[in-house]
PDB file of N, CA and C in Angstrom:
ATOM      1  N   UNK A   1     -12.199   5.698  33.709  1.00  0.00           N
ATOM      2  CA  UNK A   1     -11.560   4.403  33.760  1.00  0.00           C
ATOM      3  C   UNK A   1     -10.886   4.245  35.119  1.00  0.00           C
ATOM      4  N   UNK A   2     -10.657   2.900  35.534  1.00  0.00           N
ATOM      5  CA  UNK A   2     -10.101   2.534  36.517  1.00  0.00           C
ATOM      6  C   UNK A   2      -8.299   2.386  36.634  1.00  0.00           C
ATOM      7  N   UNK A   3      -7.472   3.117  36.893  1.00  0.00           N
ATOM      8  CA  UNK A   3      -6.381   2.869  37.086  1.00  0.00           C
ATOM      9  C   UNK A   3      -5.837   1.806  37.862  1.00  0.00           C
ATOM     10  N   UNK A   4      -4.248   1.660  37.376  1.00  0.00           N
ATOM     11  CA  UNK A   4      -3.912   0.448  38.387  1.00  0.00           C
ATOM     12  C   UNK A   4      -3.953   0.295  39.921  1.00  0.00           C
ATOM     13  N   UNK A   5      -4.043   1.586  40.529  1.00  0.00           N
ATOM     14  CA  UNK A   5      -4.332   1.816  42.022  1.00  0.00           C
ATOM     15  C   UNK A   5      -5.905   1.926  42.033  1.00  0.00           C
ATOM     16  N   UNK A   6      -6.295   1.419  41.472  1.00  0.00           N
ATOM     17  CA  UNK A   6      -7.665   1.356  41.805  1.00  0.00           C
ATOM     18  C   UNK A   6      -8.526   2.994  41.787  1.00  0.00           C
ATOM     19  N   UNK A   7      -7.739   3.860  41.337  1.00  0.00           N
ATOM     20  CA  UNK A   7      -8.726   5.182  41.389  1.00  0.00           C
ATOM     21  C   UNK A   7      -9.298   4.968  40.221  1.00  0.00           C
ATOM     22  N   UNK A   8     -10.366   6.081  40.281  1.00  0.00           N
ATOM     23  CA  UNK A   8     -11.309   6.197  38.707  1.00  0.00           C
ATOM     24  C   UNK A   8     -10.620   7.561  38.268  1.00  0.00           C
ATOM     25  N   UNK A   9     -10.122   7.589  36.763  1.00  0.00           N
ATOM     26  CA  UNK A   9      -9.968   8.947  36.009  1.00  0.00           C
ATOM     27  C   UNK A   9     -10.647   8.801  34.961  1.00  0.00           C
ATOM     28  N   UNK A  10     -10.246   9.986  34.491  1.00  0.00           N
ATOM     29  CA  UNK A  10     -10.685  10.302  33.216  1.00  0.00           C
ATOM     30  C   UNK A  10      -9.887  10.169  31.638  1.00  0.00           C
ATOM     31  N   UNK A  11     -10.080   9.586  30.889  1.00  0.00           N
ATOM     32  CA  UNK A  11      -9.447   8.610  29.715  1.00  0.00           C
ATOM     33  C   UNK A  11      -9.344   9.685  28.568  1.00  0.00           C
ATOM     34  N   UNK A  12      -9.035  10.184  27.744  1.00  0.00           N
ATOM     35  CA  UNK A  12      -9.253  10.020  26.220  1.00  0.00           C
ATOM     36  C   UNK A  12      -8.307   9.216  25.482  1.00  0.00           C
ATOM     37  N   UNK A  13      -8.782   8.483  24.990  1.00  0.00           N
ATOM     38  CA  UNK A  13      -7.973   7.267  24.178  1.00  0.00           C
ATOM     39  C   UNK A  13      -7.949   8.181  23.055  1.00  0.00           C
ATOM     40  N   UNK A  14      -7.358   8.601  22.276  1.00  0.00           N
ATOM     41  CA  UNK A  14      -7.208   8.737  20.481  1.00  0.00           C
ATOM     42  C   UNK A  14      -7.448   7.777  19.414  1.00  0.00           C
ATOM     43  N   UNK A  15      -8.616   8.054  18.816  1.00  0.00           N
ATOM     44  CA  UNK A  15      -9.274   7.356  17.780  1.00  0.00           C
ATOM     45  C   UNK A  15      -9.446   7.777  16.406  1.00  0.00           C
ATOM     46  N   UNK A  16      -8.312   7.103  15.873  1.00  0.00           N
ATOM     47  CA  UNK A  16      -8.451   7.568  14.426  1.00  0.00           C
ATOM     48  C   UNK A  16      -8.442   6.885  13.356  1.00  0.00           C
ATOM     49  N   UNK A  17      -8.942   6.925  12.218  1.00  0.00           N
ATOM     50  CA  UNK A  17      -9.430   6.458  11.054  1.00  0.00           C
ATOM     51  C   UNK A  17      -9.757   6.967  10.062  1.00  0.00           C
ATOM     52  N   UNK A  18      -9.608   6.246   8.706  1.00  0.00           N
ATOM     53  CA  UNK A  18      -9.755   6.870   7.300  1.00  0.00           C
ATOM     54  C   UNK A  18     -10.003   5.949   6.594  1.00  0.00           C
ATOM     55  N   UNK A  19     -11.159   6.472   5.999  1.00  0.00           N
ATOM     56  CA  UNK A  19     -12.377   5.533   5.346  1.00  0.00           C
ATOM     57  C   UNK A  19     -11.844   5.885   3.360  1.00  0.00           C
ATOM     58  N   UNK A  20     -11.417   5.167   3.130  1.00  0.00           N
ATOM     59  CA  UNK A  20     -11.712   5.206   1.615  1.00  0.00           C
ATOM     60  C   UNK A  20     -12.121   4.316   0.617  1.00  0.00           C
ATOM     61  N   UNK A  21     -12.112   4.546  -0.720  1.00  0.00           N
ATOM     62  CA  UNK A  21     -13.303   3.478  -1.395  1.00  0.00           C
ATOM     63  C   UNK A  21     -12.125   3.108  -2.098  1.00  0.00           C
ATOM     64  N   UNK A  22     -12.349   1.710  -3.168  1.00  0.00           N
ATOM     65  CA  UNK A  22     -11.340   1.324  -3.967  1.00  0.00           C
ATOM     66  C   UNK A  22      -9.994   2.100  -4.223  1.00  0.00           C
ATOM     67  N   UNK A  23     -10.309   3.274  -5.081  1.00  0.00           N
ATOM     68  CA  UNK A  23      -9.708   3.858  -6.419  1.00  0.00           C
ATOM     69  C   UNK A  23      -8.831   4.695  -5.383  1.00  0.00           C
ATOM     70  N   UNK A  24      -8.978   4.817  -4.109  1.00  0.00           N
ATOM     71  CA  UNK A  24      -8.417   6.172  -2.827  1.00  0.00           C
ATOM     72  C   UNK A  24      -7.395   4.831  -2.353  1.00  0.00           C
ATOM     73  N   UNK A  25      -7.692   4.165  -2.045  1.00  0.00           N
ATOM     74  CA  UNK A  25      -7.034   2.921  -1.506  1.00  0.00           C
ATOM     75  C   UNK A  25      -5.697   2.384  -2.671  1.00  0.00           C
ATOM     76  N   UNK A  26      -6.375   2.112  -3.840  1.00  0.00           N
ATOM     77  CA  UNK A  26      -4.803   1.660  -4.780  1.00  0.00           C
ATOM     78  C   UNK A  26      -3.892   2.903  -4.140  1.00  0.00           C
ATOM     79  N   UNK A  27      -4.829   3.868  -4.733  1.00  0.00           N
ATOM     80  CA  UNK A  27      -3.748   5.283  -5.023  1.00  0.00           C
ATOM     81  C   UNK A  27      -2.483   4.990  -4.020  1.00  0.00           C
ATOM     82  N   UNK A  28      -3.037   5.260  -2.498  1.00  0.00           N
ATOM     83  CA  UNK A  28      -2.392   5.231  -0.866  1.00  0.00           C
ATOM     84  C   UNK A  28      -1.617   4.095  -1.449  1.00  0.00           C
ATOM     85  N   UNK A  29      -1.520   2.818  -1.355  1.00  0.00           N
ATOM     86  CA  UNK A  29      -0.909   2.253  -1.554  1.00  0.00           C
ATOM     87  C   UNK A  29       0.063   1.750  -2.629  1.00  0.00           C
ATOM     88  N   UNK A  30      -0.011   2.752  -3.335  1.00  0.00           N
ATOM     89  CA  UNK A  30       0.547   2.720  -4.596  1.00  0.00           C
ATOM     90  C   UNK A  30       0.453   1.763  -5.788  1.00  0.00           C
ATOM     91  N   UNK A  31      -0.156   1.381  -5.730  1.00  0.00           N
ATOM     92  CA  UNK A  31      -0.419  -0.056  -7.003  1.00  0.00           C
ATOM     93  C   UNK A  31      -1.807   0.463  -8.048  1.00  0.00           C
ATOM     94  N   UNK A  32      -1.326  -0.626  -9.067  1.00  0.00           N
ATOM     95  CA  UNK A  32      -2.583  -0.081 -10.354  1.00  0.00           C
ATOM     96  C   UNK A  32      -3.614  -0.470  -9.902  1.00  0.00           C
ATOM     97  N   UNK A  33      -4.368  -0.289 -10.633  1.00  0.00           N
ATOM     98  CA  UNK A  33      -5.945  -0.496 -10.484  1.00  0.00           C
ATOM     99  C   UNK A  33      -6.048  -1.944 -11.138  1.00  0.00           C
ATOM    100  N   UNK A  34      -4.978  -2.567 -11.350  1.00  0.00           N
ATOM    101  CA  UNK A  34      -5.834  -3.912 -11.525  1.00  0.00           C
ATOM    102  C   UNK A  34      -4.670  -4.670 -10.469  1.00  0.00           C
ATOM    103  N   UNK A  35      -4.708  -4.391  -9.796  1.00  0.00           N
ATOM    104  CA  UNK A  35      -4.236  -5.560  -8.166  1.00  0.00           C
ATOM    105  C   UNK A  35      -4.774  -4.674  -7.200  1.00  0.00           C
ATOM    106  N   UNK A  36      -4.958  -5.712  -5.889  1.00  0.00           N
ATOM    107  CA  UNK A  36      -5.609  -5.036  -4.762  1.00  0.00           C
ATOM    108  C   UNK A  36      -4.561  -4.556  -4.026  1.00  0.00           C
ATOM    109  N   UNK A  37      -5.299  -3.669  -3.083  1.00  0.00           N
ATOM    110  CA  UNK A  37      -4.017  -2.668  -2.200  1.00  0.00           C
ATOM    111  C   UNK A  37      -4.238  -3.530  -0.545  1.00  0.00           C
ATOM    112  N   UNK A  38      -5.114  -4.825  -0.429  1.00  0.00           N
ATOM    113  CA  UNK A  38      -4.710  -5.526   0.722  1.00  0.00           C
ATOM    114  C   UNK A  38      -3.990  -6.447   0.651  1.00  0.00           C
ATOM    115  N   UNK A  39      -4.376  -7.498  -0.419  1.00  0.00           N
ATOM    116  CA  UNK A  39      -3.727  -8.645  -0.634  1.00  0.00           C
ATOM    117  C   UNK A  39      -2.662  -8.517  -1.808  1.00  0.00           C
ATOM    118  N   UNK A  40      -2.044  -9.348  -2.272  1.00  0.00           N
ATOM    119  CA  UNK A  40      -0.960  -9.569  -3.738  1.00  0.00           C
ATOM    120  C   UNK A  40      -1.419  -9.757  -4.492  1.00  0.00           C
ATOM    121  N   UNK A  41      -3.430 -10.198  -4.504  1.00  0.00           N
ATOM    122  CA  UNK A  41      -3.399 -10.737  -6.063  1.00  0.00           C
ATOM    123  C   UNK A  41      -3.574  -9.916  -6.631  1.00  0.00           C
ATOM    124  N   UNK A  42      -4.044 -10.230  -8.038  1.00  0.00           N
ATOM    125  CA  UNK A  42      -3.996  -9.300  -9.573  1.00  0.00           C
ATOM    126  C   UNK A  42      -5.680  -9.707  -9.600  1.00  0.00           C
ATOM    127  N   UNK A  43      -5.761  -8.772 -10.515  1.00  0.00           N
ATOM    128  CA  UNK A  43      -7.216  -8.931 -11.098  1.00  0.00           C
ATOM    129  C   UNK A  43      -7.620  -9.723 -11.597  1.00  0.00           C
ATOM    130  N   UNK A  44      -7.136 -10.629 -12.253  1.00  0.00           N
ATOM    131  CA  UNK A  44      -7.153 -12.168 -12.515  1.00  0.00           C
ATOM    132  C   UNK A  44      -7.410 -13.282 -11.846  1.00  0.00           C
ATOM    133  N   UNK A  45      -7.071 -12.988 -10.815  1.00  0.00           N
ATOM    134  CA  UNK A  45      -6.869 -13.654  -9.272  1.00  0.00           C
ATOM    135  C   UNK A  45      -8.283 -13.951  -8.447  1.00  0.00           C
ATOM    136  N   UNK A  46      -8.678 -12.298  -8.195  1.00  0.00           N
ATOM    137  CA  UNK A  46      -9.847 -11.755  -7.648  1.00  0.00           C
ATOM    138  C   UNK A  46     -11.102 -12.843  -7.745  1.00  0.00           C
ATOM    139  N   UNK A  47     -11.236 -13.568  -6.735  1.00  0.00           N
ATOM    140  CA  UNK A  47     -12.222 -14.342  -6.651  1.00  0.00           C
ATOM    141  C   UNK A  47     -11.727 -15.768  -7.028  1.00  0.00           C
ATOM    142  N   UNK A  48     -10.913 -16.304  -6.804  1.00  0.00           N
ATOM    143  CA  UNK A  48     -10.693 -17.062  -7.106  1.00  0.00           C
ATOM    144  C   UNK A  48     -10.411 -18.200  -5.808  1.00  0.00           C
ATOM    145  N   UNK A  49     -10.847 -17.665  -4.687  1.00  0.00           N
ATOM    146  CA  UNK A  49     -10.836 -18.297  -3.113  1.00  0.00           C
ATOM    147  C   UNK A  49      -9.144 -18.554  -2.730  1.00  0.00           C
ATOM    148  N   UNK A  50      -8.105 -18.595  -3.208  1.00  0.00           N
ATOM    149  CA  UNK A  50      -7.010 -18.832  -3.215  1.00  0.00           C
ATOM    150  C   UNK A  50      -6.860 -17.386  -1.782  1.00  0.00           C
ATOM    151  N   UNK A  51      -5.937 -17.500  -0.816  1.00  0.00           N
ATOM    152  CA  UNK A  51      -5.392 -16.412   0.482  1.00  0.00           C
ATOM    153  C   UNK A  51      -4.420 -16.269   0.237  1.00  0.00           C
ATOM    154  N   UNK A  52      -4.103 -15.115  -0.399  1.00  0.00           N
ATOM    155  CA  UNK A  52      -2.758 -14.579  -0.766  1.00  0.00           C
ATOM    156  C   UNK A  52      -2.842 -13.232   0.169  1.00  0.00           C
ATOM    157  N   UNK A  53      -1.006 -13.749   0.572  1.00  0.00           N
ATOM    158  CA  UNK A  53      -0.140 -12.674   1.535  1.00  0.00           C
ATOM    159  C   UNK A  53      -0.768 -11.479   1.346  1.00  0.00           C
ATOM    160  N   UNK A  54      -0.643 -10.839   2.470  1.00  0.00           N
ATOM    161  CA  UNK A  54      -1.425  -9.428   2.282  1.00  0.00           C
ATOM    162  C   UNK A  54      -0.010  -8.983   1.397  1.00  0.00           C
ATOM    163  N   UNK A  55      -0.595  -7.236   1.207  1.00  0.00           N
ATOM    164  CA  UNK A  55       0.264  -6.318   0.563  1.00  0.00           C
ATOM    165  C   UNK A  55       0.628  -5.235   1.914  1.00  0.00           C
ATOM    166  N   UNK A  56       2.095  -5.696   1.883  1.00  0.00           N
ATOM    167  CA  UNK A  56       2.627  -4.781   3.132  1.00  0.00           C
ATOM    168  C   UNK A  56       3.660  -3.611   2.133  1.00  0.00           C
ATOM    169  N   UNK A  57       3.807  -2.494   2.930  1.00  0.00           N
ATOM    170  CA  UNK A  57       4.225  -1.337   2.182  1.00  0.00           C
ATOM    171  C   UNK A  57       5.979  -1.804   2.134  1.00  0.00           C
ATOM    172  N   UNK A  58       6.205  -2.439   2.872  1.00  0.00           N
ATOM    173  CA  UNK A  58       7.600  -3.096   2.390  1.00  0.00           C
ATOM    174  C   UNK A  58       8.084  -3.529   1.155  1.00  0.00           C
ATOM    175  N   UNK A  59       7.163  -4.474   0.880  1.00  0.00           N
ATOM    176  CA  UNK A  59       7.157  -5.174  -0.646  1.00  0.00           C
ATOM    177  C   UNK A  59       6.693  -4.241  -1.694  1.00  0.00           C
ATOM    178  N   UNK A  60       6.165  -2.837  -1.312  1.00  0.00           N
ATOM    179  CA  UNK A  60       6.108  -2.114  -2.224  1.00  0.00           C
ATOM    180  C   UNK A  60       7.554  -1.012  -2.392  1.00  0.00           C
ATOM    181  N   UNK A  61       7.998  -0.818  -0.718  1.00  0.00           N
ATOM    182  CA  UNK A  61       9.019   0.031  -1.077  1.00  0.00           C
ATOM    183  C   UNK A  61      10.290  -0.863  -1.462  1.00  0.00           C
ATOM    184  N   UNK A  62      10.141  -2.362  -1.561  1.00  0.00           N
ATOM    185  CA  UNK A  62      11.413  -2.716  -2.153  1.00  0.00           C
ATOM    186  C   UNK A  62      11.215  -2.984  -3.793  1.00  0.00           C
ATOM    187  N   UNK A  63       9.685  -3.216  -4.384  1.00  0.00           N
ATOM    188  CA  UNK A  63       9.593  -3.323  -5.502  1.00  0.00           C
ATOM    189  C   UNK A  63      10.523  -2.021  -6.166  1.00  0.00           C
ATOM    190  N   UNK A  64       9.576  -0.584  -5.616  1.00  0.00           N
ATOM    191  CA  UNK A  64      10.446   0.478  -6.061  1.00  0.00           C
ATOM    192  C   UNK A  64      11.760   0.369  -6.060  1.00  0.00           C
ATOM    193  N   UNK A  65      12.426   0.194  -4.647  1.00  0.00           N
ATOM    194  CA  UNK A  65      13.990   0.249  -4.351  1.00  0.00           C
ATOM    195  C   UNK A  65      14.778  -0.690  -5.665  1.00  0.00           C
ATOM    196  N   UNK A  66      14.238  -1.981  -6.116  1.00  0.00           N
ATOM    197  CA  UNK A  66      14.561  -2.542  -6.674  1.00  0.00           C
ATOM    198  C   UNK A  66      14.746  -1.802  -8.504  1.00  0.00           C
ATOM    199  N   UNK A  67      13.511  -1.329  -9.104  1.00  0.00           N
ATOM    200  CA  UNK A  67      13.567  -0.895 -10.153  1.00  0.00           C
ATOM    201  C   UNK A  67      14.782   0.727 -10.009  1.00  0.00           C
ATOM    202  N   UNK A  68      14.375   1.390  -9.271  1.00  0.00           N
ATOM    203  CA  UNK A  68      15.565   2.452  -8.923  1.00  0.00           C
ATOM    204  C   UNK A  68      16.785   1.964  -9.198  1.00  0.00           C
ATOM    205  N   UNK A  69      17.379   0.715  -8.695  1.00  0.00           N
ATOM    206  CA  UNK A  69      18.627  -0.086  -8.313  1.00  0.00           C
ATOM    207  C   UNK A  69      18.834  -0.132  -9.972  1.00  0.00           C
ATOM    208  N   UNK A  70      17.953  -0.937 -10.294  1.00  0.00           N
ATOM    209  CA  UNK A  70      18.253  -1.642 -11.589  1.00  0.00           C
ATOM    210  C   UNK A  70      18.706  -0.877 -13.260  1.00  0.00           C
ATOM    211  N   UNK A  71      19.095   1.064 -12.241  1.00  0.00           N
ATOM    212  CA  UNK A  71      19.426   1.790 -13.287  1.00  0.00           C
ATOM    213  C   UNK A  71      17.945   2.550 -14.124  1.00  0.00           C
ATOM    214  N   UNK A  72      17.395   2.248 -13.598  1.00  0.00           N
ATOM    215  CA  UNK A  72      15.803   3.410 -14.199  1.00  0.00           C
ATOM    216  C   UNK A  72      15.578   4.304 -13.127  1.00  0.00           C
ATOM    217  N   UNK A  73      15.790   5.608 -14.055  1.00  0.00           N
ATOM    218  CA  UNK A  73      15.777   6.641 -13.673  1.00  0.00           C
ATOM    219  C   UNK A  73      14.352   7.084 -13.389  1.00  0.00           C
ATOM    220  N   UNK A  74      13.305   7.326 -11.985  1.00  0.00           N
ATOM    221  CA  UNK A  74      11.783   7.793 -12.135  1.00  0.00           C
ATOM    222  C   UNK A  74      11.559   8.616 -12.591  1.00  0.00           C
ATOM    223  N   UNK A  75      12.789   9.798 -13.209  1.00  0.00           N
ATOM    224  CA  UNK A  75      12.464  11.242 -13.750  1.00  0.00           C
ATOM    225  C   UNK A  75      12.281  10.851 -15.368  1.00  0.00           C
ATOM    226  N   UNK A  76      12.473   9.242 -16.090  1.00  0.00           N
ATOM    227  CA  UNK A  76      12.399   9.099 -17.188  1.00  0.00           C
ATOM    228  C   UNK A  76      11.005   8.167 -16.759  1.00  0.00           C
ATOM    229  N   UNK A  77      10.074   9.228 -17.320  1.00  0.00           N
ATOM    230  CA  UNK A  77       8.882   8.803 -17.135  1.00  0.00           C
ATOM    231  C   UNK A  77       8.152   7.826 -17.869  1.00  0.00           C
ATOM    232  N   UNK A  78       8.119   7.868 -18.787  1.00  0.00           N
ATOM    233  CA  UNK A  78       7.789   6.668 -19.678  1.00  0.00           C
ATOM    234  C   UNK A  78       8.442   5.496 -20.014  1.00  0.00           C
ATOM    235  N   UNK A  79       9.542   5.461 -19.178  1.00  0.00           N
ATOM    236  CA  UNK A  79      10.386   3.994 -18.856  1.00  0.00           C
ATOM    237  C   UNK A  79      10.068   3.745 -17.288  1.00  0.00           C
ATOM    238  N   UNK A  80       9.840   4.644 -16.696  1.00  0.00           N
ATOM    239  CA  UNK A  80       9.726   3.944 -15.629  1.00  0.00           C
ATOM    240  C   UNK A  80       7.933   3.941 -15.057  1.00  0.00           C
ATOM    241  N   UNK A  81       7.044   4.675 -15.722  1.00  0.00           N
ATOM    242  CA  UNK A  81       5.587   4.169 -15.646  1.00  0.00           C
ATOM    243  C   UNK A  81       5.288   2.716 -16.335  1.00  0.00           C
ATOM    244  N   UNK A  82       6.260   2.505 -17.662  1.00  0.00           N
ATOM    245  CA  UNK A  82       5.863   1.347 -18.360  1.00  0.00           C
ATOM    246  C   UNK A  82       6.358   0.279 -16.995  1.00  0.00           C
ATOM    247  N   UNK A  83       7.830  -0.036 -16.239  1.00  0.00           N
ATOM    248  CA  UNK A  83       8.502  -0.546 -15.773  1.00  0.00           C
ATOM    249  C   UNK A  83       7.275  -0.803 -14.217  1.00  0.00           C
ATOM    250  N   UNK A  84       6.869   0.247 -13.433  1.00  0.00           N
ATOM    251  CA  UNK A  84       5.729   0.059 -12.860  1.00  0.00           C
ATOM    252  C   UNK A  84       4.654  -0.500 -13.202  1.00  0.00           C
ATOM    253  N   UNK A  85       4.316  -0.241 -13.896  1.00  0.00           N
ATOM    254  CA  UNK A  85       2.730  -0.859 -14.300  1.00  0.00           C
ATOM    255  C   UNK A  85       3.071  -2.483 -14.366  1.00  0.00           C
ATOM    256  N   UNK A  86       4.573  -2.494 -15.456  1.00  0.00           N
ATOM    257  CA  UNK A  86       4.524  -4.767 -15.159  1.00  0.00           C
ATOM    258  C   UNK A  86       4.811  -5.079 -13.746  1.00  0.00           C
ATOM    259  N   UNK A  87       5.053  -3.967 -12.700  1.00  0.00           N
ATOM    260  CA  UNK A  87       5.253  -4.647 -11.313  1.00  0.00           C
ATOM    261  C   UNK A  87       3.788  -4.441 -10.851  1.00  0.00           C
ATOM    262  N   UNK A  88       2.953  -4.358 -11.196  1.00  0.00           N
ATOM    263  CA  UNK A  88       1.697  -4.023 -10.765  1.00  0.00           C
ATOM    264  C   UNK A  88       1.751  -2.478  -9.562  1.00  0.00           C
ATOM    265  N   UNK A  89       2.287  -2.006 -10.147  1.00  0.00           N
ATOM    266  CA  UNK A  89       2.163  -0.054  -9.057  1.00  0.00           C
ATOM    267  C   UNK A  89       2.137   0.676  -9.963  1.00  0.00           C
ATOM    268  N   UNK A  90       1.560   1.227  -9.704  1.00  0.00           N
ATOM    269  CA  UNK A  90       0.957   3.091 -10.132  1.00  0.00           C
ATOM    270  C   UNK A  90       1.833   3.695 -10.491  1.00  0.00           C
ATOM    271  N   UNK A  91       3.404   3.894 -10.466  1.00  0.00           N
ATOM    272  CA  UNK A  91       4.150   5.030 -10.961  1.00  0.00           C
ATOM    273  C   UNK A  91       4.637   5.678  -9.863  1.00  0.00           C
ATOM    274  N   UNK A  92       3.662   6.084  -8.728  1.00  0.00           N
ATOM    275  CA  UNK A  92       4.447   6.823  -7.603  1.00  0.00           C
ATOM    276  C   UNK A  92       5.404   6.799  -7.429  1.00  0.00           C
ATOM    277  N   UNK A  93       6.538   7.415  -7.122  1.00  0.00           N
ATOM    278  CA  UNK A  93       7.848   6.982  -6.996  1.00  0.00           C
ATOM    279  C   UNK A  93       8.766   7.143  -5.339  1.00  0.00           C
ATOM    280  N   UNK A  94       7.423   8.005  -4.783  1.00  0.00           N
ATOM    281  CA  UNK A  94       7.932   7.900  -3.024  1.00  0.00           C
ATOM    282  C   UNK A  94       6.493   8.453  -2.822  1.00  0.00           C
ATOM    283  N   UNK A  95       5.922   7.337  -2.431  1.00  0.00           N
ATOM    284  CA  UNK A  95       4.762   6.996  -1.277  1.00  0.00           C
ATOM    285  C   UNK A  95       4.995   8.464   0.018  1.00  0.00           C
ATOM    286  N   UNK A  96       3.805   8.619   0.647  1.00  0.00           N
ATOM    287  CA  UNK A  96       4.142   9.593   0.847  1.00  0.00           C
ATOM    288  C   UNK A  96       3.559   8.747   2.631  1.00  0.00           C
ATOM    289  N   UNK A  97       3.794   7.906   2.546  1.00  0.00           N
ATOM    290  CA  UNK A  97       3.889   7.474   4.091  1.00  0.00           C
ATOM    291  C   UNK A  97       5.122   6.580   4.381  1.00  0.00           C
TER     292      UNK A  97
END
């Protein structure tokens, strides 16, 4: 490549990427399998031509932050998987990005 003084060097840019299919994708992003891990909608939704807000990991770590807040404990598992699943997420309870 050409630098700003006009010499030629030598580049390596860092190129990285990770390819996964549906079911790898909810997981990462923490949500059930019936909403998508790009956009907000629900499975209901899906195809329905409507452009809904993507799904940014914000709105997932405040969904969590929020149920945490609201006095549910994640170590009480079956109150707080039921309590996930009506927010549309998986249960995870700290994303691991």
């Amino acid at each position: 490549m050409i630098d700003p003084n006009n010499c030629t060097c030598y580049a390596f840019t860092p190129l990285a990427a990770y390819t996964a299919d549906l079911p790898e994708q909810q997981m990462i992003a923490c949500v059930a399998k019936s909403a998508s891990p790009v956009t907000m909608a629900e499975l209901d939704q899906f195809g329905d031509g409507v452009r809904y807000p993507p799904h940014e990991g914000k709105i997932t770590l405040q969904i969590l932050y929020d149920l945490c807040a609201g006095g549910l404990d994640p170590w009480w598992l079956q109150e707080f998987l039921a309590a996930a699943k009506a927010a549309c997420l998986n249960g995870v309870q700290l994303p691991f990005w």
